[in-house]
Protein backbone atom coordinates (compact mmCIF):
# COMPACT_ATOMS: atom_id res chain seq x y z
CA UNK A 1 -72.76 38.97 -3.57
CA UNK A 2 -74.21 35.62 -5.11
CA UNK A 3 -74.71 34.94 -8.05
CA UNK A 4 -76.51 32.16 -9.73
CA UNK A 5 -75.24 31.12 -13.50
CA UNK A 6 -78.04 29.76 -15.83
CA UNK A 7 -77.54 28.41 -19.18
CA UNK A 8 -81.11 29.26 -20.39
CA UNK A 9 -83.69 30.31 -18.87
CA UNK A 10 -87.46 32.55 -20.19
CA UNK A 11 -86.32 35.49 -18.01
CA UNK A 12 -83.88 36.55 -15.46
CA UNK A 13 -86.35 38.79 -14.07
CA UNK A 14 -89.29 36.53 -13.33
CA UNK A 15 -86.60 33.30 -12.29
CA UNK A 16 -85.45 36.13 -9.57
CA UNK A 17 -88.85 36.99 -9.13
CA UNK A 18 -89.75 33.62 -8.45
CA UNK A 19 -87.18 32.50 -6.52
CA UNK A 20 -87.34 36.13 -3.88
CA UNK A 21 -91.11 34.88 -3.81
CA UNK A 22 -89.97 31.36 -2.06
CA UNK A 23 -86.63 32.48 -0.16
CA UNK A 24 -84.85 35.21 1.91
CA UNK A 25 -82.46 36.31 -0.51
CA UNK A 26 -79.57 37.81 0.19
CA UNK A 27 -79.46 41.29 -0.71
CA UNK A 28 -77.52 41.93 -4.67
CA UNK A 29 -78.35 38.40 -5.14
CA UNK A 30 -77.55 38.44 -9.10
CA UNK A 31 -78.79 35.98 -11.72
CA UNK A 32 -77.57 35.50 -15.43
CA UNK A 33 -78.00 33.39 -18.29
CA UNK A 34 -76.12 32.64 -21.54
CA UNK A 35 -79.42 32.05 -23.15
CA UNK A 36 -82.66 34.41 -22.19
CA UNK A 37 -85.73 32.83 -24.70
CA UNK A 38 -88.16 35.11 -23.35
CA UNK A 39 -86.63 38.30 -22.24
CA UNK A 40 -88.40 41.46 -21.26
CA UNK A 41 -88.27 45.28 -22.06
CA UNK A 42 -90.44 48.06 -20.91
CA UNK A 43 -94.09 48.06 -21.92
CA UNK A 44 -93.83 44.39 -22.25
CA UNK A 45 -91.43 44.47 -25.52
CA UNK A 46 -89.41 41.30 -25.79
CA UNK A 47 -85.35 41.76 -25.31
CA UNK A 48 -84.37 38.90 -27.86
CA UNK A 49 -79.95 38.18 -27.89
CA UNK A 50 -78.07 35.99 -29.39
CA UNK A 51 -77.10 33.26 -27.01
CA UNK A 52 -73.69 33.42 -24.99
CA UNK A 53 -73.27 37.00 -26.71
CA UNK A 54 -74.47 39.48 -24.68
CA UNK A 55 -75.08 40.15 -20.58
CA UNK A 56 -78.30 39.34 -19.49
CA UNK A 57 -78.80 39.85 -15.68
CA UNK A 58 -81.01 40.61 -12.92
CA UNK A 59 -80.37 41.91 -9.65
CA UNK A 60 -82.33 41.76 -6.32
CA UNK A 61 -82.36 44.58 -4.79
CA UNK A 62 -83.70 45.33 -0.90
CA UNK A 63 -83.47 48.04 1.54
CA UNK A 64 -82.43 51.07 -0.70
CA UNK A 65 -86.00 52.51 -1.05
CA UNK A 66 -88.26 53.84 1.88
CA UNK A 67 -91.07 55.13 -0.14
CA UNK A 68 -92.87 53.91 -3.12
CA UNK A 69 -92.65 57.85 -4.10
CA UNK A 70 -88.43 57.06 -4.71
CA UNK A 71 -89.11 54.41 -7.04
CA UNK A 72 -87.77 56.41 -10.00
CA UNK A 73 -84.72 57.66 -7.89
CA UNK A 74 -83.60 53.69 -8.29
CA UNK A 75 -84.13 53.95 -12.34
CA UNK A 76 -81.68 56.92 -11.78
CA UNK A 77 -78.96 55.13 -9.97
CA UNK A 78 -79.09 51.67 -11.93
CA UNK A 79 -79.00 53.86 -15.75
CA UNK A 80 -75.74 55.71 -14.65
CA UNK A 81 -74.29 52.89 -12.91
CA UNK A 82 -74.50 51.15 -16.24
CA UNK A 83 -73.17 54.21 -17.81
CA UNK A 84 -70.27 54.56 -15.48
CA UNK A 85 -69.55 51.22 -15.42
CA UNK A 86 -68.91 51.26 -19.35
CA UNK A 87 -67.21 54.08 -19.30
CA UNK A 88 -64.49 52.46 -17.83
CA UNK A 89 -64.19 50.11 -20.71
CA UNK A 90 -63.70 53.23 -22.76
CA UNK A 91 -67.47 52.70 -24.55
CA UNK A 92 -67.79 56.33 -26.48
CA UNK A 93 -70.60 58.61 -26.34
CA UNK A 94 -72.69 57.03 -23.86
CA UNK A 95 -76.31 58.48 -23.12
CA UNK A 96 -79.64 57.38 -21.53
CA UNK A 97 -82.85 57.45 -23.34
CA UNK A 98 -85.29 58.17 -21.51
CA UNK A 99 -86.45 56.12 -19.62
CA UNK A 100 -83.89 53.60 -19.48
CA UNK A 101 -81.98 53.11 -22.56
CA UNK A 102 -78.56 52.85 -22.62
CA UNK A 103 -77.14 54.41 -25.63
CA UNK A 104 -73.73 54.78 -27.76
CA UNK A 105 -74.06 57.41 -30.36
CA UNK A 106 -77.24 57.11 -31.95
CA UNK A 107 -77.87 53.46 -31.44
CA UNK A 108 -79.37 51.23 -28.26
CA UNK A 109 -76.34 48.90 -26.88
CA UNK A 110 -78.84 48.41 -24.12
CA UNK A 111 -82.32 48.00 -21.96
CA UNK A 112 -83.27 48.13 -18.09
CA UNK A 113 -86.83 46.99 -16.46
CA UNK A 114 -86.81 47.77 -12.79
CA UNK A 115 -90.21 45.75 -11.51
CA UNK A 116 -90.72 46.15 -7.94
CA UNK A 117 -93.08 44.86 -5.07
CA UNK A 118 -93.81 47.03 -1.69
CA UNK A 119 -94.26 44.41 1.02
CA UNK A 120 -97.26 44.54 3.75
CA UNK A 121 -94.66 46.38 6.00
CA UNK A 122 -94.35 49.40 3.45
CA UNK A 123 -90.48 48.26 2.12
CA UNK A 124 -89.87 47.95 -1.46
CA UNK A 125 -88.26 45.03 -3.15
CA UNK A 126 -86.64 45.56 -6.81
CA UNK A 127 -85.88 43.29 -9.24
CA UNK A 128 -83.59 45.13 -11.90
CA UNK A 129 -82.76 43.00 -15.29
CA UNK A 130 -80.22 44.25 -17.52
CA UNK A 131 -79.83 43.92 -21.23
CA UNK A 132 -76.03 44.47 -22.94
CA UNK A 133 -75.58 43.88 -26.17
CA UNK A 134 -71.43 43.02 -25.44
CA UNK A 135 -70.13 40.61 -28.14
CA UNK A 136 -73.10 40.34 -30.55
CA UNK A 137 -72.18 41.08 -34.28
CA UNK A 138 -75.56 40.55 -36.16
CA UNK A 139 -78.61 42.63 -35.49
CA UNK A 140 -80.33 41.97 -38.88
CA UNK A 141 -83.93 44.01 -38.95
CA UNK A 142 -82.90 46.05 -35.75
CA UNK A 143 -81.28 49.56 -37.78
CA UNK A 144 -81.05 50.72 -34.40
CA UNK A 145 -79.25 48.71 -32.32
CA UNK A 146 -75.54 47.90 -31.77
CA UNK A 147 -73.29 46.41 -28.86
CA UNK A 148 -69.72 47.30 -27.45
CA UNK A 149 -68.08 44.74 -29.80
CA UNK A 150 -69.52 46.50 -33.19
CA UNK A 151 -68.95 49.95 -32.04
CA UNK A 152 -65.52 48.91 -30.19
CA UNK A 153 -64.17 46.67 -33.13
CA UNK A 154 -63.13 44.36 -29.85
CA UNK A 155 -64.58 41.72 -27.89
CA UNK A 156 -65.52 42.13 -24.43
CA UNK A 157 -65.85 40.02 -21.12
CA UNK A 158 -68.96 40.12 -19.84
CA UNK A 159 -67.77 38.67 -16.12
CA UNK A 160 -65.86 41.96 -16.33
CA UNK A 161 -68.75 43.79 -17.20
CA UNK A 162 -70.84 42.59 -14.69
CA UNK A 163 -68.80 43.00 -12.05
CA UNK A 164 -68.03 46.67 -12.86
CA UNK A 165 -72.34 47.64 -13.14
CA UNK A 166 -72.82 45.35 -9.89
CA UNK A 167 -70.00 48.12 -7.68
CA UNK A 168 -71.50 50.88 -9.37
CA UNK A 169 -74.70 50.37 -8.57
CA UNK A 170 -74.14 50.16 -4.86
CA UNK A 171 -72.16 52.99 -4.95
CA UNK A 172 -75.19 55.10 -6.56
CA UNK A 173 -76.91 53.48 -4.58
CA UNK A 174 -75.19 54.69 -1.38
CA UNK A 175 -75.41 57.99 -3.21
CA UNK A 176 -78.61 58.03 -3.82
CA UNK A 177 -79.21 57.67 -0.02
CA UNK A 178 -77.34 61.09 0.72
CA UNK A 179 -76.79 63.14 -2.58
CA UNK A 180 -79.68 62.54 -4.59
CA UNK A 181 -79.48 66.03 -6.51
CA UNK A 182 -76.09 65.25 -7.68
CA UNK A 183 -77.21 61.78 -9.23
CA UNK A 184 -80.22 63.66 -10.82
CA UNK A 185 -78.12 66.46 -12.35
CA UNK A 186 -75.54 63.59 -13.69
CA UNK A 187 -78.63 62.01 -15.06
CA UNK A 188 -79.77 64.90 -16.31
CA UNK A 189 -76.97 65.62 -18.47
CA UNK A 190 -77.02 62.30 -19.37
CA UNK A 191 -79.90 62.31 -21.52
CA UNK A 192 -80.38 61.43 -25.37
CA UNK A 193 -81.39 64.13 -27.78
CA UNK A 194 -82.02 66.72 -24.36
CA UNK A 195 -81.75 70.47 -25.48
CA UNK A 196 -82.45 69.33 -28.88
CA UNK A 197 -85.85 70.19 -31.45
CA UNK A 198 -87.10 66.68 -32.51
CA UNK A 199 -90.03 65.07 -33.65
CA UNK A 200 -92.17 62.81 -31.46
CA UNK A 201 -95.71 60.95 -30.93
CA UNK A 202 -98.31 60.85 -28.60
CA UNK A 203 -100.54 58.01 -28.01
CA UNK A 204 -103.52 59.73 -30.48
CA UNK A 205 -100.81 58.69 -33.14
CA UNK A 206 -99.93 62.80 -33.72
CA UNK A 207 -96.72 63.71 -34.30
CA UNK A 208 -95.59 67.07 -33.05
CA UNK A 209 -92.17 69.00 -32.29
CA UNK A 210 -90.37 69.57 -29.26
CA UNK A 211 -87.39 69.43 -27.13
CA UNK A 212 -86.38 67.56 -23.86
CA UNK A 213 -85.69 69.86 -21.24
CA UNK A 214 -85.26 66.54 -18.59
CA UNK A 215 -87.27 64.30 -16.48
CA UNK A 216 -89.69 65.03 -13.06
CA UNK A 217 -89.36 63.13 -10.19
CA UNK A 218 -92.13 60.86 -10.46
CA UNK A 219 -89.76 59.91 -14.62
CA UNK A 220 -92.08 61.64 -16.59
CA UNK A 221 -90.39 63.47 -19.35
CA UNK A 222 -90.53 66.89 -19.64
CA UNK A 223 -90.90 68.42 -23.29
CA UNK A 224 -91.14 71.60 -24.42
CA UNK A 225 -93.48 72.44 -27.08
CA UNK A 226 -93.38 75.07 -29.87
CA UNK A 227 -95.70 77.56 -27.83
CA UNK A 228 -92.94 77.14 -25.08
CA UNK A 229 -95.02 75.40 -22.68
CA UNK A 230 -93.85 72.62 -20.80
CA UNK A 231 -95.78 69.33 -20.74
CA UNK A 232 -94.66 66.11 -19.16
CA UNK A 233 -95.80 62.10 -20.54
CA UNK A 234 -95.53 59.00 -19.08
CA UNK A 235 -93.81 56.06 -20.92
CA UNK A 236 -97.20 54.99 -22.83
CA UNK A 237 -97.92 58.33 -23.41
CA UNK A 238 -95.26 59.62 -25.68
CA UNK A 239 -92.35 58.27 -28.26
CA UNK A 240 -89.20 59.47 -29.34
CA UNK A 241 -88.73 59.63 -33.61
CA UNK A 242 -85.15 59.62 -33.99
């Protein structure tokens, strides 16, 4: 795999971008920076980390998707490859939030945006940026976030780290390609607060009651509601009060 080292750059993801737009690149082509000024979350929330802290990465991905319709099946395969991959530096109680939160205990450690482009001959191209929070101490303002080194009381390497999400993900990948099911069920199981009554709010600002029960195959989550119905939101549809 290559991978290009950046001191500081606005994004991983739109430098990858970018550069996949001029270039063949090479398939797991991985770029990562020490400093990311402008980094991105879902719904266009900005990822901010302390410089030379934390892993901030993208990867490029090509050739695991055949249909647009899988697009979520790659969300499933990059969240527990992160999972897996920390699990092996003994990072407790590791969840997902739906959709792609990486959690230990009750607090965010991390972040994934998966943007991807189908090309005129119907392939799909994915860039996947990554958000650890690995050696960061201070998250003044942010009640609800954490990295390995606070919840570890150790420091970390990140080259380690990398390496370790970078096999995993091929491996799920290769997975994904011939077990699906079992990566969905691991997902499954995987998920924060899922099984559990909670509060959360729709995009009319209401707050209601319900409980995961787990995600469809197009990633919408599926809640149960206190007439025991099952309804299923989108990412701008719904939020999580936790």
């Amino acid at each position: 795999m290559k991978v290009i080292k950046l001191d500081a750059i606005d994004s991983t993801n739109e430098f990858l971008k970018g550069l996949s737009n001029k270039q063949q690149l090479e398939n797991f082509t991985i770029v990562t920076a020490e400093n990311q000024t402008k980094g991105k979350g879902q719904m266009g929330a900005v990822w901010g980390s302390e410089a030379g802290k934390n892993l901030t990465m993208s990867v490029f991905i090509k050739d695991s998707l055949s249909d647009v319709n899988q697009i979520f099946k790659l969300n499933i395969s990059v969240a527990l490859a992160v999972i897996e991959a920390l699990e092996t530096f003994y990072i407790p109680s590791l969840m997902i939030k739906w959709p792609n939160d990486i959690m230990s205990y009750n607090f965010k450690i991390g972040g994934i945006l998966i943007e991807n482009s189908i090309k005129s001959d119907g392939t799909v191209h994915s860039i996947v940026g990554l958000g650890i929070n690995v050696n960061q101490i201070n998250f003044e303002n942010l009640p609800k976030a954490s990295s390995l080194a606070v919840i570890c009381e150790s420091q970390f390497d990140k080259e380690k780290i990398l390496n370790e999400i970078v096999k995993k993900i091929k491996q799920n990948i290769a997975i994904m390609n011939s077990d699906a099911a079992s990566l969905w069920l691991e997902y499954t199981n995987k998920l924060f607060k899922k099984g559990i009554p909670m509060a959360f709010k729709d995009n009319s600002n209401q707050n209601f009651m319900g409980i995961i029960q787990g995600v469809s195959s197009y990633g919408k989550l599926q809640v149960q509601l206190e007439d025991d119905s099952i309804s299923e939101y989108s990412i701008k549809e719904v939020q999580m009060l936790y």
